[in-house]
N, C-alpha and C. Protein backbone atom coordinates (compact mmCIF):
# COMPACT_ATOMS: atom_id res chain seq x y z
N UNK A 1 0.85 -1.19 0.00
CA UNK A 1 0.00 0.00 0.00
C UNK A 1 0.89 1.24 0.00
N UNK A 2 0.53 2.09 -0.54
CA UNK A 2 1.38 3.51 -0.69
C UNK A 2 0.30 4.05 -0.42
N UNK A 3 0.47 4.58 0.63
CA UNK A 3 0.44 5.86 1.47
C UNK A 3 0.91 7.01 1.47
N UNK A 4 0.47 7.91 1.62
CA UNK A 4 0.65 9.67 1.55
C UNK A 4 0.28 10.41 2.18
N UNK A 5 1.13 10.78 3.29
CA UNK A 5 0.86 11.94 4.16
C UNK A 5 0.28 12.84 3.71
N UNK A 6 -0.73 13.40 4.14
CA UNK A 6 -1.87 14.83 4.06
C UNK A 6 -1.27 16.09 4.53
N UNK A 7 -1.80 15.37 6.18
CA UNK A 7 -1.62 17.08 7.08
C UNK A 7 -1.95 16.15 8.43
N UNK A 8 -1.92 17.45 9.02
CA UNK A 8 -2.10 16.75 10.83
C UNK A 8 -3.44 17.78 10.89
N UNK A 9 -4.24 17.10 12.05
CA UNK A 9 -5.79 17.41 12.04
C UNK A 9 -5.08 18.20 13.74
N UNK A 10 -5.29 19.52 13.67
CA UNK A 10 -4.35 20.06 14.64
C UNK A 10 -5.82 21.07 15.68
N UNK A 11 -7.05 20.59 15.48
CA UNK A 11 -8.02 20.99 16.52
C UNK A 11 -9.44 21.07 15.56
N UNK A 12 -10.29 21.00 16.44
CA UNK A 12 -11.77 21.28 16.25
C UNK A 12 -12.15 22.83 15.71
N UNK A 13 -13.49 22.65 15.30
CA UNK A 13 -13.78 24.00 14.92
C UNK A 13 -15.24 23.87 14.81
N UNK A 14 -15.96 24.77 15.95
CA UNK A 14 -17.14 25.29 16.14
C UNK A 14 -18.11 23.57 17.04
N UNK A 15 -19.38 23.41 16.84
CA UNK A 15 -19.48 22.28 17.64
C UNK A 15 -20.20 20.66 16.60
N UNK A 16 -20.17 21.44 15.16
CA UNK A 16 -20.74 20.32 14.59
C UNK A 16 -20.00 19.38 13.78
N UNK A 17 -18.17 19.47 14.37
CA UNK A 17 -17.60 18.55 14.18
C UNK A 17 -16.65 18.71 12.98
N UNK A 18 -16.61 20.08 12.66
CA UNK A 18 -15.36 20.40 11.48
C UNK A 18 -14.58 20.19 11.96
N UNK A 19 -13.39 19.95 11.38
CA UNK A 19 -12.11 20.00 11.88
C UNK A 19 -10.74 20.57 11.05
N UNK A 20 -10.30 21.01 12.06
CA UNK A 20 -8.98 22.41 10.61
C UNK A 20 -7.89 21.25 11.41
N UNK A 21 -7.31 21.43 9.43
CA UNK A 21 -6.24 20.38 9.12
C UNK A 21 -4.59 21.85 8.16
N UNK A 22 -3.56 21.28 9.20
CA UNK A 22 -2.53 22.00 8.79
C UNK A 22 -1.97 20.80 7.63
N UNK A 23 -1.99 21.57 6.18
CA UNK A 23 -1.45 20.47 5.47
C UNK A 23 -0.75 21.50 3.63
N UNK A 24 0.56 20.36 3.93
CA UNK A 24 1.16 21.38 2.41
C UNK A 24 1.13 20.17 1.47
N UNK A 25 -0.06 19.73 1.25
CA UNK A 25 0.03 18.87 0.20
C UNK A 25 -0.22 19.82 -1.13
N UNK A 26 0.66 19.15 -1.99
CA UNK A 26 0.64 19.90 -3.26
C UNK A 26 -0.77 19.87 -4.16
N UNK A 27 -1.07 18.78 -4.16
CA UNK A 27 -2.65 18.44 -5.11
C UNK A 27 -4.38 18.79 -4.26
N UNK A 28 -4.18 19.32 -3.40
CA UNK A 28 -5.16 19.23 -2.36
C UNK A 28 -6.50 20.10 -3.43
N UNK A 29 -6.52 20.51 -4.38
CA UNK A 29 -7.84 20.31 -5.43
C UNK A 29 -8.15 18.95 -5.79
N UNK A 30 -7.40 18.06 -5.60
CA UNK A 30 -7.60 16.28 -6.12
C UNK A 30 -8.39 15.59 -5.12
N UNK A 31 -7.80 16.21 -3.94
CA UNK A 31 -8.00 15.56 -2.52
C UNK A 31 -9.44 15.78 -1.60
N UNK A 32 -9.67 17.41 -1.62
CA UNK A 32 -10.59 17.93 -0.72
C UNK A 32 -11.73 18.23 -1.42
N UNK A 33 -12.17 17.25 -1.76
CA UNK A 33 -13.24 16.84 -2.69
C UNK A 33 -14.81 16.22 -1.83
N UNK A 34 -15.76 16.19 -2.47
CA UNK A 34 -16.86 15.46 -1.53
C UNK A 34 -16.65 13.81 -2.09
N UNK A 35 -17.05 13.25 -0.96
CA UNK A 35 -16.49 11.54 -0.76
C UNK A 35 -15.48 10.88 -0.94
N UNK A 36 -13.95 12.02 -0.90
CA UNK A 36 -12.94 11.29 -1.33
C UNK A 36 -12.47 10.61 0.24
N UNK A 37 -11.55 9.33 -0.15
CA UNK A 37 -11.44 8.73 1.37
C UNK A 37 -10.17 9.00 1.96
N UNK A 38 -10.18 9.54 3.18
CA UNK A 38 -9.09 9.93 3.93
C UNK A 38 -9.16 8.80 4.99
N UNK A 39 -7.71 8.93 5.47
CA UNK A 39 -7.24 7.39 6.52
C UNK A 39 -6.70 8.27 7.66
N UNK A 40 -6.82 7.78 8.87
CA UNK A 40 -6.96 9.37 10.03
C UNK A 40 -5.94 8.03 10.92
N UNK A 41 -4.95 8.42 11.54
CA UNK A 41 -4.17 8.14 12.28
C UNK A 41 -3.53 6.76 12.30
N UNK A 42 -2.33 6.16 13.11
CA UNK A 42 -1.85 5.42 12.80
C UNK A 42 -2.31 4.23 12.23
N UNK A 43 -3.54 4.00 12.96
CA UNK A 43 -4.66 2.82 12.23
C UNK A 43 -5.26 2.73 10.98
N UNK A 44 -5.03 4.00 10.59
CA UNK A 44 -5.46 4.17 9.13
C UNK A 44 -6.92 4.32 8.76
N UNK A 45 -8.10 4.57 10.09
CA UNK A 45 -9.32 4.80 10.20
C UNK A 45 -9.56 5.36 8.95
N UNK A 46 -10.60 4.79 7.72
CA UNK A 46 -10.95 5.30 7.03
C UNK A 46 -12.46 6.06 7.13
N UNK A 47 -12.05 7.37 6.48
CA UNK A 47 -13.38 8.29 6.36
C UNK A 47 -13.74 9.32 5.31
N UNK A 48 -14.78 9.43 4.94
CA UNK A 48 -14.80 10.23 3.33
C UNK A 48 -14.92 11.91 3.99
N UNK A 49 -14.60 12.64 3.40
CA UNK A 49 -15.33 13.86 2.92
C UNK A 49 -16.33 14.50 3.02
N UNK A 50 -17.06 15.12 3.63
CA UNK A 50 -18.62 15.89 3.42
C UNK A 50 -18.12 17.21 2.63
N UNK A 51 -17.60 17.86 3.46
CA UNK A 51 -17.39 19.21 3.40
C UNK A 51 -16.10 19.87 3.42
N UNK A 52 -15.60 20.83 2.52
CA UNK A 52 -14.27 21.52 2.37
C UNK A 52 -14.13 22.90 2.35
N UNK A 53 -13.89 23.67 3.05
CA UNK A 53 -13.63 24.86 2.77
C UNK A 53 -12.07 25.78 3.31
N UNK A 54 -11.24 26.74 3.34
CA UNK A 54 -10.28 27.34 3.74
C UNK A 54 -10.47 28.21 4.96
N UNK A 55 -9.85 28.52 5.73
CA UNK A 55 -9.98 29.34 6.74
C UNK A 55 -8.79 29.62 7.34
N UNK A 56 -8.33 30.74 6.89
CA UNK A 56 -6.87 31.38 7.65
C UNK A 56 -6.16 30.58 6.45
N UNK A 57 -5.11 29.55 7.51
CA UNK A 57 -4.33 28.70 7.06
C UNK A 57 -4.48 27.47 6.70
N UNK A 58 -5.73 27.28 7.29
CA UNK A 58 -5.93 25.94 7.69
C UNK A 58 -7.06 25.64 6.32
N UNK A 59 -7.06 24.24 6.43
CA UNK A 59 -8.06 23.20 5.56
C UNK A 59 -8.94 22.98 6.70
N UNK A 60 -9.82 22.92 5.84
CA UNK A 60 -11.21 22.59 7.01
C UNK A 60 -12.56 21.38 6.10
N UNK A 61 -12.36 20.69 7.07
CA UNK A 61 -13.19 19.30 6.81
C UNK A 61 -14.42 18.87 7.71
N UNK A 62 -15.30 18.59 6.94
CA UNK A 62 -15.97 17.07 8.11
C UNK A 62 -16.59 16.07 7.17
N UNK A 63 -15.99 15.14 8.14
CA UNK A 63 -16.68 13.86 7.72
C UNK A 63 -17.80 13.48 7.03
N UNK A 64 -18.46 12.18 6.02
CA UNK A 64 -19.66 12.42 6.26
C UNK A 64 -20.04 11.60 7.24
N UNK A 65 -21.43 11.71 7.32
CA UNK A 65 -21.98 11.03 8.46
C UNK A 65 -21.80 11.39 10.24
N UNK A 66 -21.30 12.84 10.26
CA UNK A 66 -20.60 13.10 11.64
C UNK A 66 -21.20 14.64 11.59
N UNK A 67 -21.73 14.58 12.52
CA UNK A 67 -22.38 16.33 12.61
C UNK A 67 -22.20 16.99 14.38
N UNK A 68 -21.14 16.61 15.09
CA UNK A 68 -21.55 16.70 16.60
C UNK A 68 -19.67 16.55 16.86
N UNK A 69 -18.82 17.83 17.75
CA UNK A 69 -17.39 17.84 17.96
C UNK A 69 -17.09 16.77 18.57
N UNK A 70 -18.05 16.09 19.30
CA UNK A 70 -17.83 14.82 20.37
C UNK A 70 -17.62 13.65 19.44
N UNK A 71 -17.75 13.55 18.66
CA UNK A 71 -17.45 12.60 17.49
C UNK A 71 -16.45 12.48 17.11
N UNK A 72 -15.54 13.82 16.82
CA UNK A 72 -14.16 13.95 16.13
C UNK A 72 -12.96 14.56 17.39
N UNK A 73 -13.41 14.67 18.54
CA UNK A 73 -12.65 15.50 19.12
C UNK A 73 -11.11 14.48 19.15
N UNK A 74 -11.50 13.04 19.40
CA UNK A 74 -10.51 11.97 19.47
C UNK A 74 -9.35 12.20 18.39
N UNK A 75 -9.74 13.18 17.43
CA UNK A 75 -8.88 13.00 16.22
C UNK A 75 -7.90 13.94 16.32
N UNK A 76 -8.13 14.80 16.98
CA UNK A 76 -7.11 15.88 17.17
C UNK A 76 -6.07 15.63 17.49
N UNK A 77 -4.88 16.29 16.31
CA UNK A 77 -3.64 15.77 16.97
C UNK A 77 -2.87 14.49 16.17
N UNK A 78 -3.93 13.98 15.58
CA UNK A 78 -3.44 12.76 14.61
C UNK A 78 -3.26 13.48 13.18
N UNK A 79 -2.58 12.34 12.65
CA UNK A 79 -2.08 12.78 11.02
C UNK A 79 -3.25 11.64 10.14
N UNK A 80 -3.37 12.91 8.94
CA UNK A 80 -4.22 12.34 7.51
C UNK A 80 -3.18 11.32 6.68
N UNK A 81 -3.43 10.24 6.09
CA UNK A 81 -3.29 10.22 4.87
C UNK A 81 -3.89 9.65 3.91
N UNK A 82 -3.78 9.51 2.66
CA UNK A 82 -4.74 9.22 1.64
C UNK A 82 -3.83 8.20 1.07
N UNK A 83 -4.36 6.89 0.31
CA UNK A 83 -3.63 6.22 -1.05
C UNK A 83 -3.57 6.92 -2.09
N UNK A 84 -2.22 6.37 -2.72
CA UNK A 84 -1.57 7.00 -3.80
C UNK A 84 -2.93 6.77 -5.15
N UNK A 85 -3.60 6.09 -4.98
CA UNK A 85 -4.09 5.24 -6.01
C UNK A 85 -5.34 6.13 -6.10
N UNK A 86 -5.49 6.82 -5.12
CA UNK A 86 -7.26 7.49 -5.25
C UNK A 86 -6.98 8.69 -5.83
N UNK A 87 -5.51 8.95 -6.39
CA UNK A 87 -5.31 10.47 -6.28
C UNK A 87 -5.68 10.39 -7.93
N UNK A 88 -5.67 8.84 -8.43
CA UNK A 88 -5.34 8.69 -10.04
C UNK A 88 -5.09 10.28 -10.71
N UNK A 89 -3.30 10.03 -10.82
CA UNK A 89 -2.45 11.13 -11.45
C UNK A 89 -2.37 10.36 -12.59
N UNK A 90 -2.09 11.38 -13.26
CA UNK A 90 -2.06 11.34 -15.13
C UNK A 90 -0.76 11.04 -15.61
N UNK A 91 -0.42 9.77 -16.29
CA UNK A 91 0.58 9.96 -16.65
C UNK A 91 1.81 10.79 -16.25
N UNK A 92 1.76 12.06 -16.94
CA UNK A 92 2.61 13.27 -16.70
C UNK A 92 3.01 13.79 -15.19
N UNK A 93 1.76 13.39 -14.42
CA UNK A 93 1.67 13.89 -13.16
C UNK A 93 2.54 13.22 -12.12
N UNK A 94 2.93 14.09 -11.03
CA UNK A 94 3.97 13.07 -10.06
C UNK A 94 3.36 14.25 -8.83
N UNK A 95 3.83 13.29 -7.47
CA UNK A 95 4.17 13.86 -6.33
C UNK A 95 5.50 14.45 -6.40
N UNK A 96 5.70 15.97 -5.59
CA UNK A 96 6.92 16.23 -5.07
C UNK A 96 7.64 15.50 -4.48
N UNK A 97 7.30 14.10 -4.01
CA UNK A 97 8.21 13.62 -2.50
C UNK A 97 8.38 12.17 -3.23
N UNK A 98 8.11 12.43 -4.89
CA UNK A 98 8.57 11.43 -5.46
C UNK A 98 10.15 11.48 -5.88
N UNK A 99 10.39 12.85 -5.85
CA UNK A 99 11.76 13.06 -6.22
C UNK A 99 12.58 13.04 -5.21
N UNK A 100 12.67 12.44 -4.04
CA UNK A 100 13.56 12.02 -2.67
C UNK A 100 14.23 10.65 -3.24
N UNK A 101 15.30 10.56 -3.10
CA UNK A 101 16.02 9.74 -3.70
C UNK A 101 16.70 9.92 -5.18
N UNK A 102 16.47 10.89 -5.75
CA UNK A 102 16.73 11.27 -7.11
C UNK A 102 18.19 11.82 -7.16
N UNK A 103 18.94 11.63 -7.77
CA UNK A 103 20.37 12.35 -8.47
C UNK A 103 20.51 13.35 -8.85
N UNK A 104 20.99 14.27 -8.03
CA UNK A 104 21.43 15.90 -8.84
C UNK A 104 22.48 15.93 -10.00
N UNK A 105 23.07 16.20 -11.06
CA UNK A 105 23.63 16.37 -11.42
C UNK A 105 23.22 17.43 -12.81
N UNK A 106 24.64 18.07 -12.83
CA UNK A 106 24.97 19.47 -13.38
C UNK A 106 26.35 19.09 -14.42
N UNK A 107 26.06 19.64 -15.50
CA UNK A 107 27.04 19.13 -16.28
C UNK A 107 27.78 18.20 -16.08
N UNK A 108 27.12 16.61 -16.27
CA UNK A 108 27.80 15.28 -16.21
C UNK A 108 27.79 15.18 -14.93
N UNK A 109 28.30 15.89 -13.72
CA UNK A 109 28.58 15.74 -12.78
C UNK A 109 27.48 15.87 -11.42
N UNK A 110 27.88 14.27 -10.63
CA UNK A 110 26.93 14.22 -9.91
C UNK A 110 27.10 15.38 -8.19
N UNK A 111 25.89 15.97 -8.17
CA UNK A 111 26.09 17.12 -7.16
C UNK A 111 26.00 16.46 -5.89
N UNK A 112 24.83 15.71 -5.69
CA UNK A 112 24.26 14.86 -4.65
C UNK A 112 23.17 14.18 -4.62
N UNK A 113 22.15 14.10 -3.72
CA UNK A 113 20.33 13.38 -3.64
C UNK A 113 19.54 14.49 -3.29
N UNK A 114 18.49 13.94 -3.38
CA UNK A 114 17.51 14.67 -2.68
C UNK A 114 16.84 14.01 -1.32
N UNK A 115 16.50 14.66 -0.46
CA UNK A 115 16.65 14.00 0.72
C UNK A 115 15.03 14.40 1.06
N UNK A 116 14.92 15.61 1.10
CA UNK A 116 12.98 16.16 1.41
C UNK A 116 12.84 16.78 0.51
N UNK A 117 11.74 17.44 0.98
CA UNK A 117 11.27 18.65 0.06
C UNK A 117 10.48 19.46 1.28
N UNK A 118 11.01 20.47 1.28
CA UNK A 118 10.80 21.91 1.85
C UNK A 118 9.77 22.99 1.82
N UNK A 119 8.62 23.22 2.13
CA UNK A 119 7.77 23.83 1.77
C UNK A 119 8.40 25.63 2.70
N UNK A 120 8.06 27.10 1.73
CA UNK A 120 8.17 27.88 3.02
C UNK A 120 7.29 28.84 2.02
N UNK A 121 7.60 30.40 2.66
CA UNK A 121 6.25 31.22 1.72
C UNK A 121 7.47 31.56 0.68
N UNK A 122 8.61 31.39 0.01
CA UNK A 122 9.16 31.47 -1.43
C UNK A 122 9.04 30.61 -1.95
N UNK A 123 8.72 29.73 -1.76
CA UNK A 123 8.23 28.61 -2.26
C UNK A 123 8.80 27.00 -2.63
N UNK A 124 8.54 26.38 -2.73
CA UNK A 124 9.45 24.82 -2.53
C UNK A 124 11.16 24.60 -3.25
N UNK A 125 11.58 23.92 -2.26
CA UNK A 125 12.75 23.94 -1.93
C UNK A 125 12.62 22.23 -1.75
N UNK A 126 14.08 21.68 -3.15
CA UNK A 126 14.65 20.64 -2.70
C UNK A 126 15.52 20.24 -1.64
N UNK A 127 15.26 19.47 -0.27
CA UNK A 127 16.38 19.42 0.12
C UNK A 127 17.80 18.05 -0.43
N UNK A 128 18.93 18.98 -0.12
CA UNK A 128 19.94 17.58 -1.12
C UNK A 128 21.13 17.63 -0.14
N UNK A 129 21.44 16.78 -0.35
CA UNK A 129 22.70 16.46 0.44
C UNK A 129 24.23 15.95 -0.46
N UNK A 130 24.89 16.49 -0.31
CA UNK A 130 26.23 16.43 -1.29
C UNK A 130 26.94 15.41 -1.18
N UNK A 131 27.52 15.00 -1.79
CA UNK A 131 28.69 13.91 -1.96
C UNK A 131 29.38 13.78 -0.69
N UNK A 132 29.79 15.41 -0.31
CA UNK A 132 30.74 15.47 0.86
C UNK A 132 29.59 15.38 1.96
N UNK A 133 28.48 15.41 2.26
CA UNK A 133 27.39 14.79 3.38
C UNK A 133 27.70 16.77 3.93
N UNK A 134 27.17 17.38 3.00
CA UNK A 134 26.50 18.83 3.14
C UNK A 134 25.65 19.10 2.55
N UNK A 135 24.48 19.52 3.41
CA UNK A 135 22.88 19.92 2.85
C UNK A 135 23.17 21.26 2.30
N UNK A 136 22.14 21.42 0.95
CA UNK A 136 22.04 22.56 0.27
C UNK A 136 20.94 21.83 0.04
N UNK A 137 20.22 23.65 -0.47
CA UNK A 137 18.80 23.37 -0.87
C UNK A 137 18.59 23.95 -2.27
N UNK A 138 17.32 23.47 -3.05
CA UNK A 138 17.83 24.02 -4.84
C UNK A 138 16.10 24.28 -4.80
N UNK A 139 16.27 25.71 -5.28
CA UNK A 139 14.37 26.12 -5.31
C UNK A 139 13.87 25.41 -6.53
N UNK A 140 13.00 24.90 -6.53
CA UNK A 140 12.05 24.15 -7.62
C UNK A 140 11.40 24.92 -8.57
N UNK A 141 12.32 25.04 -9.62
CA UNK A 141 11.57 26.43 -10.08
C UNK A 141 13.02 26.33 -11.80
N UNK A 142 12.63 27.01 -12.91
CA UNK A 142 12.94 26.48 -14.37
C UNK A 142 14.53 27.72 -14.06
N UNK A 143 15.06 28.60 -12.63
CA UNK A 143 16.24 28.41 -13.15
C UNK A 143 17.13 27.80 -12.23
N UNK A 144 16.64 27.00 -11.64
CA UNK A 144 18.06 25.70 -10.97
C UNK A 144 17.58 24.51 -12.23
N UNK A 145 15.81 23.70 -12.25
CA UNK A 145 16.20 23.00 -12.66
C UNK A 145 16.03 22.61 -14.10
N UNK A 146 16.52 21.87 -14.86
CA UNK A 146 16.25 21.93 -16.13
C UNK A 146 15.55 20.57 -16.71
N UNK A 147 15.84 19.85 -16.48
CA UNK A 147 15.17 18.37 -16.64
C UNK A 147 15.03 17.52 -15.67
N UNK A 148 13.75 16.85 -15.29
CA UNK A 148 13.19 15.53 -14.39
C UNK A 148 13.12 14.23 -15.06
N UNK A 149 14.25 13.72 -14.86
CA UNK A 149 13.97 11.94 -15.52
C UNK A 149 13.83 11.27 -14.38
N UNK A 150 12.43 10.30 -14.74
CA UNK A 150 11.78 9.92 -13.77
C UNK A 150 12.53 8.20 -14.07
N UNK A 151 12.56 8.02 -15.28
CA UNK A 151 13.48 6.91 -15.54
C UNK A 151 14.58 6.27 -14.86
N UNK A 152 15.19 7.60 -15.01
CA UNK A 152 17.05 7.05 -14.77
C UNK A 152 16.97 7.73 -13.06
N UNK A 153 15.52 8.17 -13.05
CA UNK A 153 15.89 9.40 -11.60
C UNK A 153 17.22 9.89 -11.31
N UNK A 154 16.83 11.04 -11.90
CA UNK A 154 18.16 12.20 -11.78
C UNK A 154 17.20 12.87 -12.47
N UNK A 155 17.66 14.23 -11.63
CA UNK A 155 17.73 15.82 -11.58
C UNK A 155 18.63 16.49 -11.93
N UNK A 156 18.50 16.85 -13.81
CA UNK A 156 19.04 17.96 -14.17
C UNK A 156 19.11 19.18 -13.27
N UNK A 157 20.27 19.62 -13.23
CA UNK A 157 20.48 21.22 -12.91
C UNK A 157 21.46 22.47 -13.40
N UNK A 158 20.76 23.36 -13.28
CA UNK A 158 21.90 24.50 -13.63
C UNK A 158 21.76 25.39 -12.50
N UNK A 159 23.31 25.87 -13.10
CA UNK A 159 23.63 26.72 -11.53
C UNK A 159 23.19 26.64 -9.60
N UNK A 160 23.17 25.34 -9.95
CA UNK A 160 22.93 24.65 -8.27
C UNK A 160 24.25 24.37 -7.93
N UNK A 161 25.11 24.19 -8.34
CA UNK A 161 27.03 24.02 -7.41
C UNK A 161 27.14 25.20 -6.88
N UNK A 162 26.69 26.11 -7.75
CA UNK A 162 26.80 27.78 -6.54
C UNK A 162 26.05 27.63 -5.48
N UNK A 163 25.19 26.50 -5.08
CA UNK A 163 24.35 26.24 -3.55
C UNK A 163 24.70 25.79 -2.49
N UNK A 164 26.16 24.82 -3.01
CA UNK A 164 26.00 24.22 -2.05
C UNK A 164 27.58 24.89 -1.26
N UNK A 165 27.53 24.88 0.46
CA UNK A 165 27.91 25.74 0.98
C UNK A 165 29.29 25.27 1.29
């Protein structure tokens, strides 16, 4: 089973059982959908969707079938995730946190891996780790990188050796 972290369900909201979810998932138009199925803590409790809307920062959900905070309060505090398989991506389409494990390299030469991926408000950030076991980070964006082979996994780059410290 492939599994995919969401967000963490980080408190209640109001008394009929919404609940605001801190989450940087990249596809979350795929996700926060009515009846799509979410898996709620280590057990993997499955539960669909009623309702989606934004507020502040937060994602905001409820269940269906759940209209009352005494229902969900147990959840607070636990982490979402969804199967890879419900997200059905297109061909073309990938997760960010598919490229962890991938090969940097910059003219022939290999830079390092990718280790996470970095969310902040400039916006996503590979993290990589160098040959010599020093983290640098390479913004995700057309001028570090230049080509994604999902094949050979490796990460074209330009001008990412000026990153690393």
């Amino acid at each position: 089973m492939d599994w995919i972290y969401l967000g963490k369900i980080v408190n209640t909201h109001g008394i009929k059982g919404e609940l605001r979810i801190l989450s940087n998932f990249e596809k979350k138009e795929k996700v926060f959908q009515p009846n799509f199925p979410i898996y709620i803590g280590k057990e993997k409790r499955k539960e669909s969707i009623a309702t989606y809307r934004t507020h502040k920062n937060f994602d905001m959900i409820c269940y269906e079938n759940i209209n009352n905070i005494n229902q969900v309060i147990e959840d607070k505090g636990k982490n979402i995730y969804i199967k890879r398989e419900d997200l059905l991506l297109k061909k073309d389409e990938y997760l960010l946190e598919d490229l962890i494990s991938f090969q940097i390299i910059e003219e022939e030469k290999v830079l390092g891996k990718v280790i996470d991926i970095v969310y902040n408000k400039a916006g996503i950030l590979l993290m990589a780790i160098s040959l010599e076991q020093k983290k640098f980070y390479i913004p995700k964006n057309n001028a570090f990188i230049l080509k994604i082979d999902f094949e050979k996994k490796i990460i074209k780059t330009k001008n990412a050796q000026g990153l690393i410290l």
